[in-house]
C-alpha atoms as a PDB file:
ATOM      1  CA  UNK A   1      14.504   0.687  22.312  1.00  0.00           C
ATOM      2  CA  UNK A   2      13.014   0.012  18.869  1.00  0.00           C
ATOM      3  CA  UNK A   3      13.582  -3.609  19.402  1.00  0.00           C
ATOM      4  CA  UNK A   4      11.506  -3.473  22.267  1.00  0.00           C
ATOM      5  CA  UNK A   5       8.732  -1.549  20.433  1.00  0.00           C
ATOM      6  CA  UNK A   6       8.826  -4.393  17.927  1.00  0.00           C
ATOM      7  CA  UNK A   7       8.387  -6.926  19.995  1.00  0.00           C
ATOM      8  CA  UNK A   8       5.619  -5.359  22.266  1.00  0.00           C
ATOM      9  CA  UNK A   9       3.568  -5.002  19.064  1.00  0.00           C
ATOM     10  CA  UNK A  10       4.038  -8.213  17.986  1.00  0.00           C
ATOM     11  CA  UNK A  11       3.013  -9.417  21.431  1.00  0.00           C
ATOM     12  CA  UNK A  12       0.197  -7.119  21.532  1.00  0.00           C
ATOM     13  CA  UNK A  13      -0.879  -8.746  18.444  1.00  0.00           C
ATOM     14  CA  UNK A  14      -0.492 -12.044  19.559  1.00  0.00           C
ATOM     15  CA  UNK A  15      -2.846 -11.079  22.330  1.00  0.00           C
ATOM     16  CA  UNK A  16      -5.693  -9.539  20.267  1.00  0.00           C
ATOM     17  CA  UNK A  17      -5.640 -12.627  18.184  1.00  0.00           C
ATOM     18  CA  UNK A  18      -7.020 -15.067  20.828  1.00  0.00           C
ATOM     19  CA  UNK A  19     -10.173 -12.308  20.642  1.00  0.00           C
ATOM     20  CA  UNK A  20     -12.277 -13.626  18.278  1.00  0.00           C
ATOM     21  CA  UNK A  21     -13.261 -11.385  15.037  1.00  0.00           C
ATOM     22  CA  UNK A  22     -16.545  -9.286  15.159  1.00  0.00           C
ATOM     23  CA  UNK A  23     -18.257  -8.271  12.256  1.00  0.00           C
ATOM     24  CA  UNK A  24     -19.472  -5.006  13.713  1.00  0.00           C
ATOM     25  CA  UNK A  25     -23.267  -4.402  11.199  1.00  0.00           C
ATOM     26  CA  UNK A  26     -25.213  -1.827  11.496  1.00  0.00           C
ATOM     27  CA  UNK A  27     -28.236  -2.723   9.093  1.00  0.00           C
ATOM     28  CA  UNK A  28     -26.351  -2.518   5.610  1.00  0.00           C
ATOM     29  CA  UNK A  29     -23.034  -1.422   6.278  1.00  0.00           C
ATOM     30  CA  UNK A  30     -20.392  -3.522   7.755  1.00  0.00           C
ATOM     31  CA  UNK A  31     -17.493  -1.885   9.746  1.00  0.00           C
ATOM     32  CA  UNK A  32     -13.937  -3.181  10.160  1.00  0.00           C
ATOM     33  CA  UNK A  33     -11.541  -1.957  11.865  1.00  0.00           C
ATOM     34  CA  UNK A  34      -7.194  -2.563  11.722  1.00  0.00           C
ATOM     35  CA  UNK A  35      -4.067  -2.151  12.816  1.00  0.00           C
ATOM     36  CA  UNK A  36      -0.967  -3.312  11.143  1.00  0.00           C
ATOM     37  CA  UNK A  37       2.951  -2.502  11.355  1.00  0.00           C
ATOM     38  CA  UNK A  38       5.751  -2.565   8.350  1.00  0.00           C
ATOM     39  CA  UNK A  39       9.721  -2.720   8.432  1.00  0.00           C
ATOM     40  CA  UNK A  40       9.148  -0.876   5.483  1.00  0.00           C
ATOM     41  CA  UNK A  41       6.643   1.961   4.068  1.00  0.00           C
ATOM     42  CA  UNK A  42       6.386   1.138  -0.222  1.00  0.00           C
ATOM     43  CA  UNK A  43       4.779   2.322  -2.519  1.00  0.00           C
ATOM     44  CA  UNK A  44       1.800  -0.188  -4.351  1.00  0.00           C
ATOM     45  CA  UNK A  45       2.889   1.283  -7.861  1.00  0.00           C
ATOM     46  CA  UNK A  46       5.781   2.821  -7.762  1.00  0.00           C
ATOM     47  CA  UNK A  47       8.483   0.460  -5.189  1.00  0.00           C
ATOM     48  CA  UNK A  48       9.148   4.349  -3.941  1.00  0.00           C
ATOM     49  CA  UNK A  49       9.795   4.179   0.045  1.00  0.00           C
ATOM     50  CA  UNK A  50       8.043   6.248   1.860  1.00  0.00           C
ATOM     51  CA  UNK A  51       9.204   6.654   5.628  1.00  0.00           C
ATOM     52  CA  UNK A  52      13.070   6.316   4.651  1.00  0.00           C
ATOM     53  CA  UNK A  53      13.523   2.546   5.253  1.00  0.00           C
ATOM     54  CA  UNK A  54      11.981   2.593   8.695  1.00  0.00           C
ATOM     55  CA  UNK A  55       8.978   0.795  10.575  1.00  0.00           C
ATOM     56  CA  UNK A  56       5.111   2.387   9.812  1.00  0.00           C
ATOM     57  CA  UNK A  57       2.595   1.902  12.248  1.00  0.00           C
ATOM     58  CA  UNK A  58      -1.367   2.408  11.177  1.00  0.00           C
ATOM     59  CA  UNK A  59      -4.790   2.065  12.267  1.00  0.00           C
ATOM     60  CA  UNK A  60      -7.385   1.667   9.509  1.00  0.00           C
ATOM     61  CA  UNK A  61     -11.356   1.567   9.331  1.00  0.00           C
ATOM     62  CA  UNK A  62     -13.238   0.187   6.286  1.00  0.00           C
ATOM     63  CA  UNK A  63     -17.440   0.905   6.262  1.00  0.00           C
ATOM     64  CA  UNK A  64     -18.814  -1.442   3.286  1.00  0.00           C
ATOM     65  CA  UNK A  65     -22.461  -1.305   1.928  1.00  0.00           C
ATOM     66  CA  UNK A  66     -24.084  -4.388   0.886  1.00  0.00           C
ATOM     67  CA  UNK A  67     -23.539  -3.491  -2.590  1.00  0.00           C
ATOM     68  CA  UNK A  68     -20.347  -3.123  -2.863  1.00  0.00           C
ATOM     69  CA  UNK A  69     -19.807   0.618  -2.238  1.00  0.00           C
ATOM     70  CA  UNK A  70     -17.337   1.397   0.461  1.00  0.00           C
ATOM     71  CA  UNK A  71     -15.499   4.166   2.481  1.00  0.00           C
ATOM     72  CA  UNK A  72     -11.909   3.200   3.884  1.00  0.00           C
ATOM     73  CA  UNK A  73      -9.430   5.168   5.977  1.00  0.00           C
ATOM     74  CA  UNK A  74      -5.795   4.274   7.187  1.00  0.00           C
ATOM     75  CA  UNK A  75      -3.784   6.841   9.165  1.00  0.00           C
ATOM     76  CA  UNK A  76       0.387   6.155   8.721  1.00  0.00           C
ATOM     77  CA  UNK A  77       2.579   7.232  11.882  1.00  0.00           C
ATOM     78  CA  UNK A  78       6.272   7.536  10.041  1.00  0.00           C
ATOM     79  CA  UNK A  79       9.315  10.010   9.517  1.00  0.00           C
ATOM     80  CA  UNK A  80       9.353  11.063   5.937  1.00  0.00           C
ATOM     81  CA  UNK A  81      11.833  13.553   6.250  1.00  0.00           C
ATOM     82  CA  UNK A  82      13.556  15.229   9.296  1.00  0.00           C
ATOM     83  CA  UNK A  83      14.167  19.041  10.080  1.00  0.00           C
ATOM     84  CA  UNK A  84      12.685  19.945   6.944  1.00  0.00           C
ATOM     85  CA  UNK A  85      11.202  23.066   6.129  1.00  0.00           C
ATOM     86  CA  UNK A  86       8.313  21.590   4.674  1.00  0.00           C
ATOM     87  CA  UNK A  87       6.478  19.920   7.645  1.00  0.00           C
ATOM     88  CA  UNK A  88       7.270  17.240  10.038  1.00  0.00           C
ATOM     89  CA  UNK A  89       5.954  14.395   7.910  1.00  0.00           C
ATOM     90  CA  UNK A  90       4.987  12.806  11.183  1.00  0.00           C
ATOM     91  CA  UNK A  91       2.242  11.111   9.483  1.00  0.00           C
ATOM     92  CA  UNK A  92      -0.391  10.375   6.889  1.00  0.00           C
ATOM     93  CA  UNK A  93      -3.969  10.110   6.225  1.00  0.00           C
ATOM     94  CA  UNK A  94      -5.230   8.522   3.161  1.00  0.00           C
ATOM     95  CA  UNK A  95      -9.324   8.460   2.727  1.00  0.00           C
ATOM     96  CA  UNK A  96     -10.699   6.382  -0.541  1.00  0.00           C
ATOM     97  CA  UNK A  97     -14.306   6.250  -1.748  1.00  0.00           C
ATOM     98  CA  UNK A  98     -14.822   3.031  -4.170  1.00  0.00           C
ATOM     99  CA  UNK A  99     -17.128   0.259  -5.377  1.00  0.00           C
ATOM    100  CA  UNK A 100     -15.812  -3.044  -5.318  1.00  0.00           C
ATOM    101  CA  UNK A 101     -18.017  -6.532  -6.993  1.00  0.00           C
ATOM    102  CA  UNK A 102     -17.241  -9.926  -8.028  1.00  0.00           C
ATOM    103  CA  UNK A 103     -19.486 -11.411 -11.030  1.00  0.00           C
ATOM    104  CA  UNK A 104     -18.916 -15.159 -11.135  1.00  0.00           C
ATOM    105  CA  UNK A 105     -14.692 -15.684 -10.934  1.00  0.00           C
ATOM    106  CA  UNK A 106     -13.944 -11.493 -11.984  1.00  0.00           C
ATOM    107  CA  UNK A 107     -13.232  -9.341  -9.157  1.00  0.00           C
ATOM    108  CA  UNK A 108     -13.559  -5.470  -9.998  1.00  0.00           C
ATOM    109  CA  UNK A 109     -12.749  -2.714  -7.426  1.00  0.00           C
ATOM    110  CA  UNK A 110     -12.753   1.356  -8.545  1.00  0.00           C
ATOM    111  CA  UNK A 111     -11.889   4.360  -6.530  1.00  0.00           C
ATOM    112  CA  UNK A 112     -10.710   7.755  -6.019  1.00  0.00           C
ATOM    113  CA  UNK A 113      -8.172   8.023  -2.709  1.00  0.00           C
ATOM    114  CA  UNK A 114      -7.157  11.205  -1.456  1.00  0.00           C
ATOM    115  CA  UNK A 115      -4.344  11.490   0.909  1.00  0.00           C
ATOM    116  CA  UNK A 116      -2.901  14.658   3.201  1.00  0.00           C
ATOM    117  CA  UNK A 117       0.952  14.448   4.153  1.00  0.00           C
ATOM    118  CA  UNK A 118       1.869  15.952   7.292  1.00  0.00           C
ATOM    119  CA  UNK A 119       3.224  18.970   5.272  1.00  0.00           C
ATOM    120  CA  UNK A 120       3.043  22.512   5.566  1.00  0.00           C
ATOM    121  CA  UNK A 121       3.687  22.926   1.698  1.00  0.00           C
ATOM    122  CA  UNK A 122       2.325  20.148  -0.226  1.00  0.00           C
ATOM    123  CA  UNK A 123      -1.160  19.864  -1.275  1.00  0.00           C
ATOM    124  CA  UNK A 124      -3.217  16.397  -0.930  1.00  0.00           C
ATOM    125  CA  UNK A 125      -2.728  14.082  -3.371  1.00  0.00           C
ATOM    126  CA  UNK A 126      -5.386  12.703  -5.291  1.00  0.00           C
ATOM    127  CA  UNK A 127      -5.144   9.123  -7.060  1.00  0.00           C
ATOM    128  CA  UNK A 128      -8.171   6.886  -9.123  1.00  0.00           C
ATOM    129  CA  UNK A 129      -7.325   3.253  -9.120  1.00  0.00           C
ATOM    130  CA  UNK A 130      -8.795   0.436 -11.192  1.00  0.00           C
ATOM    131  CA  UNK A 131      -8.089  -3.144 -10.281  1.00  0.00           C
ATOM    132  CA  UNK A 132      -9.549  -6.518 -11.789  1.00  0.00           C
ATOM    133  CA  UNK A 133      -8.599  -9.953 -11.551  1.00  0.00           C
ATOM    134  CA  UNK A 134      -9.932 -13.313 -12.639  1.00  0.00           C
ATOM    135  CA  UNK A 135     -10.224 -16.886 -10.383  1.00  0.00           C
ATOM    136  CA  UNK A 136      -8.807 -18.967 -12.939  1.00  0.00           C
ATOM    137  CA  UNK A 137      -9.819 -21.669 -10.323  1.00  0.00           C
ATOM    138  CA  UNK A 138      -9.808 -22.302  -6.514  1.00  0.00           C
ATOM    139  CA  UNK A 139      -5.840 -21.724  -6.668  1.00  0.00           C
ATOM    140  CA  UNK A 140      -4.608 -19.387  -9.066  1.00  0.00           C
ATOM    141  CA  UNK A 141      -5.682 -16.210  -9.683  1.00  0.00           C
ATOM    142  CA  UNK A 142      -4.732 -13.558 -12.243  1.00  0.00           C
ATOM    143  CA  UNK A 143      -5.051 -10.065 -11.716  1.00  0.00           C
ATOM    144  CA  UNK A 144      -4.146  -6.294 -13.067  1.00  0.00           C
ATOM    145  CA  UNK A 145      -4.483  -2.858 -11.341  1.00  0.00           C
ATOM    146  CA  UNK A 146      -4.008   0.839 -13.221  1.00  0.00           C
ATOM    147  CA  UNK A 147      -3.432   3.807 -11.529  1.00  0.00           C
ATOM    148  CA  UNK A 148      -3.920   7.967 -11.973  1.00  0.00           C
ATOM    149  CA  UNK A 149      -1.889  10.181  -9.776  1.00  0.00           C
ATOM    150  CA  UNK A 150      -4.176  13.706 -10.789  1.00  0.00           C
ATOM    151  CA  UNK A 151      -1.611  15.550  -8.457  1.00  0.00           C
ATOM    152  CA  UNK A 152       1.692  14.748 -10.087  1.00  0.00           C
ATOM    153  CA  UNK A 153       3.261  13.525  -6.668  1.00  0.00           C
ATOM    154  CA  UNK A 154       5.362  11.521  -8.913  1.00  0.00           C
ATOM    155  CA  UNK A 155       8.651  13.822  -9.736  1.00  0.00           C
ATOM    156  CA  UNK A 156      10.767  13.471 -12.987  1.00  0.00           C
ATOM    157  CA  UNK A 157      13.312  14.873 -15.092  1.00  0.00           C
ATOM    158  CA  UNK A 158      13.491  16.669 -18.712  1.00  0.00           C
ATOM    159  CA  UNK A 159      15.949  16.661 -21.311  1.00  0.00           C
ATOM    160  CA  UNK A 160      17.920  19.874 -19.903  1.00  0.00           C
ATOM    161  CA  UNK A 161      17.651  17.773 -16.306  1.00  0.00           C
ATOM    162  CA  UNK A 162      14.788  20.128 -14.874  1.00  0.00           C
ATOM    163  CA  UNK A 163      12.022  18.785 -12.273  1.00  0.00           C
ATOM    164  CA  UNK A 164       8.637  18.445 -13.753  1.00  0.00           C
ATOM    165  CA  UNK A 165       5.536  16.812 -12.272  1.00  0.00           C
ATOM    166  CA  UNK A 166       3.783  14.451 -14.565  1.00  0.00           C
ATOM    167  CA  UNK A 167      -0.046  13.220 -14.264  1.00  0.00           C
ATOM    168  CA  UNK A 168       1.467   9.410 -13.276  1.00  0.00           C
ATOM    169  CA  UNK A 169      -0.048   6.481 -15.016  1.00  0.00           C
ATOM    170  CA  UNK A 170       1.003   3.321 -13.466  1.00  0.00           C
ATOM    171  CA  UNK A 171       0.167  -0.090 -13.951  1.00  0.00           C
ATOM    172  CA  UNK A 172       0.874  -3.464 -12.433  1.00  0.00           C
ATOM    173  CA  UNK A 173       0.203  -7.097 -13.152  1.00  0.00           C
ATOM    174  CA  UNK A 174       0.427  -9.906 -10.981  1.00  0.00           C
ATOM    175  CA  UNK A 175      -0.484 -14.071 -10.839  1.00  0.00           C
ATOM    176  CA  UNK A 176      -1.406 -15.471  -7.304  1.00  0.00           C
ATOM    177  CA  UNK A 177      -1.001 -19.175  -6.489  1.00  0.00           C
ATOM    178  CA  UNK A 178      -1.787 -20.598  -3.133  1.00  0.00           C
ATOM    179  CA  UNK A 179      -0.045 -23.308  -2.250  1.00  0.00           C
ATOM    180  CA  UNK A 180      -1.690 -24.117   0.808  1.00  0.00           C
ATOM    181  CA  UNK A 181       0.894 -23.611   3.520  1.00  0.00           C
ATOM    182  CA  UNK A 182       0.627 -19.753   1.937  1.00  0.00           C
ATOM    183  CA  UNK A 183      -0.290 -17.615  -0.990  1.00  0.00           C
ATOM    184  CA  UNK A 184       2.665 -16.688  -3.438  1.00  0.00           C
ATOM    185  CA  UNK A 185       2.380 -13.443  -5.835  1.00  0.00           C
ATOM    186  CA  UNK A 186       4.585 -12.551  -8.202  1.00  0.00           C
ATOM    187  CA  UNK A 187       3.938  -8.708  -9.627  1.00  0.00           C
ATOM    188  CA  UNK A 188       5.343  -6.802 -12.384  1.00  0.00           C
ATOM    189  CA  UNK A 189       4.670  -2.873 -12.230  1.00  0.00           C
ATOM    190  CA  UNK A 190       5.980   0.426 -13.868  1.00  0.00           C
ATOM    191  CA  UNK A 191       4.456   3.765 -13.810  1.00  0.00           C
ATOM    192  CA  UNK A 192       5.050   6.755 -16.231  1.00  0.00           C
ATOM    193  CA  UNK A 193       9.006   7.228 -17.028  1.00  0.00           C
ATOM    194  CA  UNK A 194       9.608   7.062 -13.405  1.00  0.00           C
ATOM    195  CA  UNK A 195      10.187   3.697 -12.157  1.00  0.00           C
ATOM    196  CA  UNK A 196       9.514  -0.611 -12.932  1.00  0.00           C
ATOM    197  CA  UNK A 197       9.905  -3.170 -10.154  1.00  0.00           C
ATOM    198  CA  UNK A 198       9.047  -6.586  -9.412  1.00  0.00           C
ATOM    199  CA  UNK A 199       8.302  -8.373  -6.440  1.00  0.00           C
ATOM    200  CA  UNK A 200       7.835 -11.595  -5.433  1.00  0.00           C
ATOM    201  CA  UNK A 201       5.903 -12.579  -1.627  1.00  0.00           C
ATOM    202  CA  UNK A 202       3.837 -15.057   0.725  1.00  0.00           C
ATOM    203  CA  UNK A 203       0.989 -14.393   2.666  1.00  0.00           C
ATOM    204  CA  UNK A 204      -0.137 -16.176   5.388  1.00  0.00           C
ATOM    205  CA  UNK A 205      -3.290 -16.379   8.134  1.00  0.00           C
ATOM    206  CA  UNK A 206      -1.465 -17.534  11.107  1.00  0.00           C
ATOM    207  CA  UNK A 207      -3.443 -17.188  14.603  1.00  0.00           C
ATOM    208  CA  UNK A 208      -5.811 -14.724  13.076  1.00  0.00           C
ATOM    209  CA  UNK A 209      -3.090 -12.289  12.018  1.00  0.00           C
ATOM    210  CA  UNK A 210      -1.999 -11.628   8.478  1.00  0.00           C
ATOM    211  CA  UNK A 211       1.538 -12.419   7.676  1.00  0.00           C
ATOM    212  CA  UNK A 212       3.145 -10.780   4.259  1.00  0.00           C
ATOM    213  CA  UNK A 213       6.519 -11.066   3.812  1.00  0.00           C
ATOM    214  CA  UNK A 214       7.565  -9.688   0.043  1.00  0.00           C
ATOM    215  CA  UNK A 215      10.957  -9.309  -1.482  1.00  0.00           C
ATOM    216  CA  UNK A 216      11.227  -6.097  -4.142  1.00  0.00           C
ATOM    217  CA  UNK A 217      13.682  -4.794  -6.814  1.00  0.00           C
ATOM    218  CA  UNK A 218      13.510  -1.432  -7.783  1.00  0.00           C
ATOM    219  CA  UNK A 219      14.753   0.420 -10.856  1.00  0.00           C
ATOM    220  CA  UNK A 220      14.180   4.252 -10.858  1.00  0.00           C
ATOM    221  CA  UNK A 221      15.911   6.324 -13.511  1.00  0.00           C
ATOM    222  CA  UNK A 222      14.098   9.295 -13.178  1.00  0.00           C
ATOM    223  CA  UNK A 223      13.883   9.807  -9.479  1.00  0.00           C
ATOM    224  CA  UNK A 224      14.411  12.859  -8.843  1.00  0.00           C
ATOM    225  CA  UNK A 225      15.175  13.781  -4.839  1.00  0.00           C
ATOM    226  CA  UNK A 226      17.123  16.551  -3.031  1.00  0.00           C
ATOM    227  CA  UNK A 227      18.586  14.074  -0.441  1.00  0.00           C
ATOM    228  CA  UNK A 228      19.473  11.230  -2.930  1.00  0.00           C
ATOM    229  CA  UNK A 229      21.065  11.056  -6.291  1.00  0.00           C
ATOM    230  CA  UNK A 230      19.591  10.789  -9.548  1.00  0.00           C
ATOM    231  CA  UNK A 231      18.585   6.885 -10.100  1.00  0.00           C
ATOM    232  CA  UNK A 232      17.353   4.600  -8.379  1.00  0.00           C
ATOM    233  CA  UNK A 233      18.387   0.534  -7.839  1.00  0.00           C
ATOM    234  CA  UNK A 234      16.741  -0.911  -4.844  1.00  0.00           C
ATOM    235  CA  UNK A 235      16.267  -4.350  -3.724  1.00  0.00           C
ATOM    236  CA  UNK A 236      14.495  -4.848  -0.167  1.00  0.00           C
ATOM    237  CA  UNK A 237      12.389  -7.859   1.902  1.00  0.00           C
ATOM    238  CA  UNK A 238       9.281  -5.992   3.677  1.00  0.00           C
ATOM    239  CA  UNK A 239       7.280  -8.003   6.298  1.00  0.00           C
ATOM    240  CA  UNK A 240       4.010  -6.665   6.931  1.00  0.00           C
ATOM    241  CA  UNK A 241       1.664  -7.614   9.673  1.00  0.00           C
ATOM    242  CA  UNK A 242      -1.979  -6.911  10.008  1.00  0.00           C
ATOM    243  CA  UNK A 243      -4.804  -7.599  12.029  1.00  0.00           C
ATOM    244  CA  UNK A 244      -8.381  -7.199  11.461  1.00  0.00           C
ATOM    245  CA  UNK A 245     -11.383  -7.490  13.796  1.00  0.00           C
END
């Protein structure tokens, strides 16, 4: 059954790629609309998976001013957790308010996302990011992003082995080459004595979908779960598909 689900998406994709993109304007603002499918649900900062090593399925709207302030939405249909007593985890809504510019080859993007679980106990979680990177020419490009989890959604341990949330601060660096046939980025992240990873992936443009397919390793000492034991070592290949119109 899921195989079939996979490959009806993929067709469906296939279909809406022969429709050619729209840039949908309304005087200064510039809508674009998503959808997009992953084997695997991971976290940007942290390598933490989110929908227990099965497919995500989304939707997602971005409304961008002319300059450079923006409003983007992506809603997440997964399975966190099952026949818990904390919600369904069905799925996930993530809303982020930010201003993104580019002054000659440095790109700068800030914003504040807030995102609401499918949970009957736990609150949204709030997170600022800060991203940069730098066109060192038409091929390579080098790039950092920090950031702030303001909700402590990030668990970890203390010296007598207790929970305790932390305000996260997590960082990542990565270099971008593309070679042509596709972009390769290799990234190095950790985030606050909770987890480092790096990952290595290609990105494509291939009949007006966007291919990534991006291999991780994971190293989490101080996860902390109820349904998994204390540390983390994860390695994992996610393909993620997206199209835009």
């Amino acid at each position: 059954m899921n195989k079939k689900i996979i490959l009806s998406s993929f067709a469906s994709l296939l279909f809406l790629s022969q429709v050619a993109n729209a840039e949908f304007k309304y005087g200064s603002i510039t809508a674009t609309p998503g959808i997009l499918y992953s084997t695997n649900n991971v976290s940007e900062f942290t390598g933490q998976l989110a929908n227990r090593s099965k497919p995500t399925y989304g939707v997602d709207l971005n409304l961008a001013h002319d300059s450079g302030l923006y409003f983007y939405n992506i809603y997440k249909e997964k399975r966190n957790l099952v026949g818990s007593d904390d919600g369904t985890f069905d799925f996930e809504l993530c809303s982020s308010l930010g201003f993104a510019k580019s002054v000659s080859n440095v790109n700068l993007d800030l914003s504040y996302e807030n995102c609401h679980i499918d949970s009957k106990t736990a609150q949204n979680t709030g997170t600022y990011y800060a991203r940069a990177s730098y066109d060192v020419n038409k091929q390579l490009t080098l790039g950092a992003a920090y950031a702030w989890d303001t909700t402590g959604a990030a668990k970890t341990t203390d010296a007598n082995n207790r929970n305790q949330d932390n305000l996260a601060n997590a960082y990542k660096f990565f270099v971008a080459y593309d070679m042509g046939f596709s972009k390769g980025t290799v990234t190095y992240g950790e985030s606050d004595n909770f987890s480092n990873y790096y990952s290595v992936g290609l990105n494509k443009d291939l009949f007006g979908v966007n291919f990534d397919l991006t291999y991780w390793n994971v190293e989490a000492e101080n996860w902390v779960n109820r349904l998994a034991p204390k540390g983390i070592e994860r390695e994992l290949v996610v393909l993620s598909v997206k199209k835009t119109f």
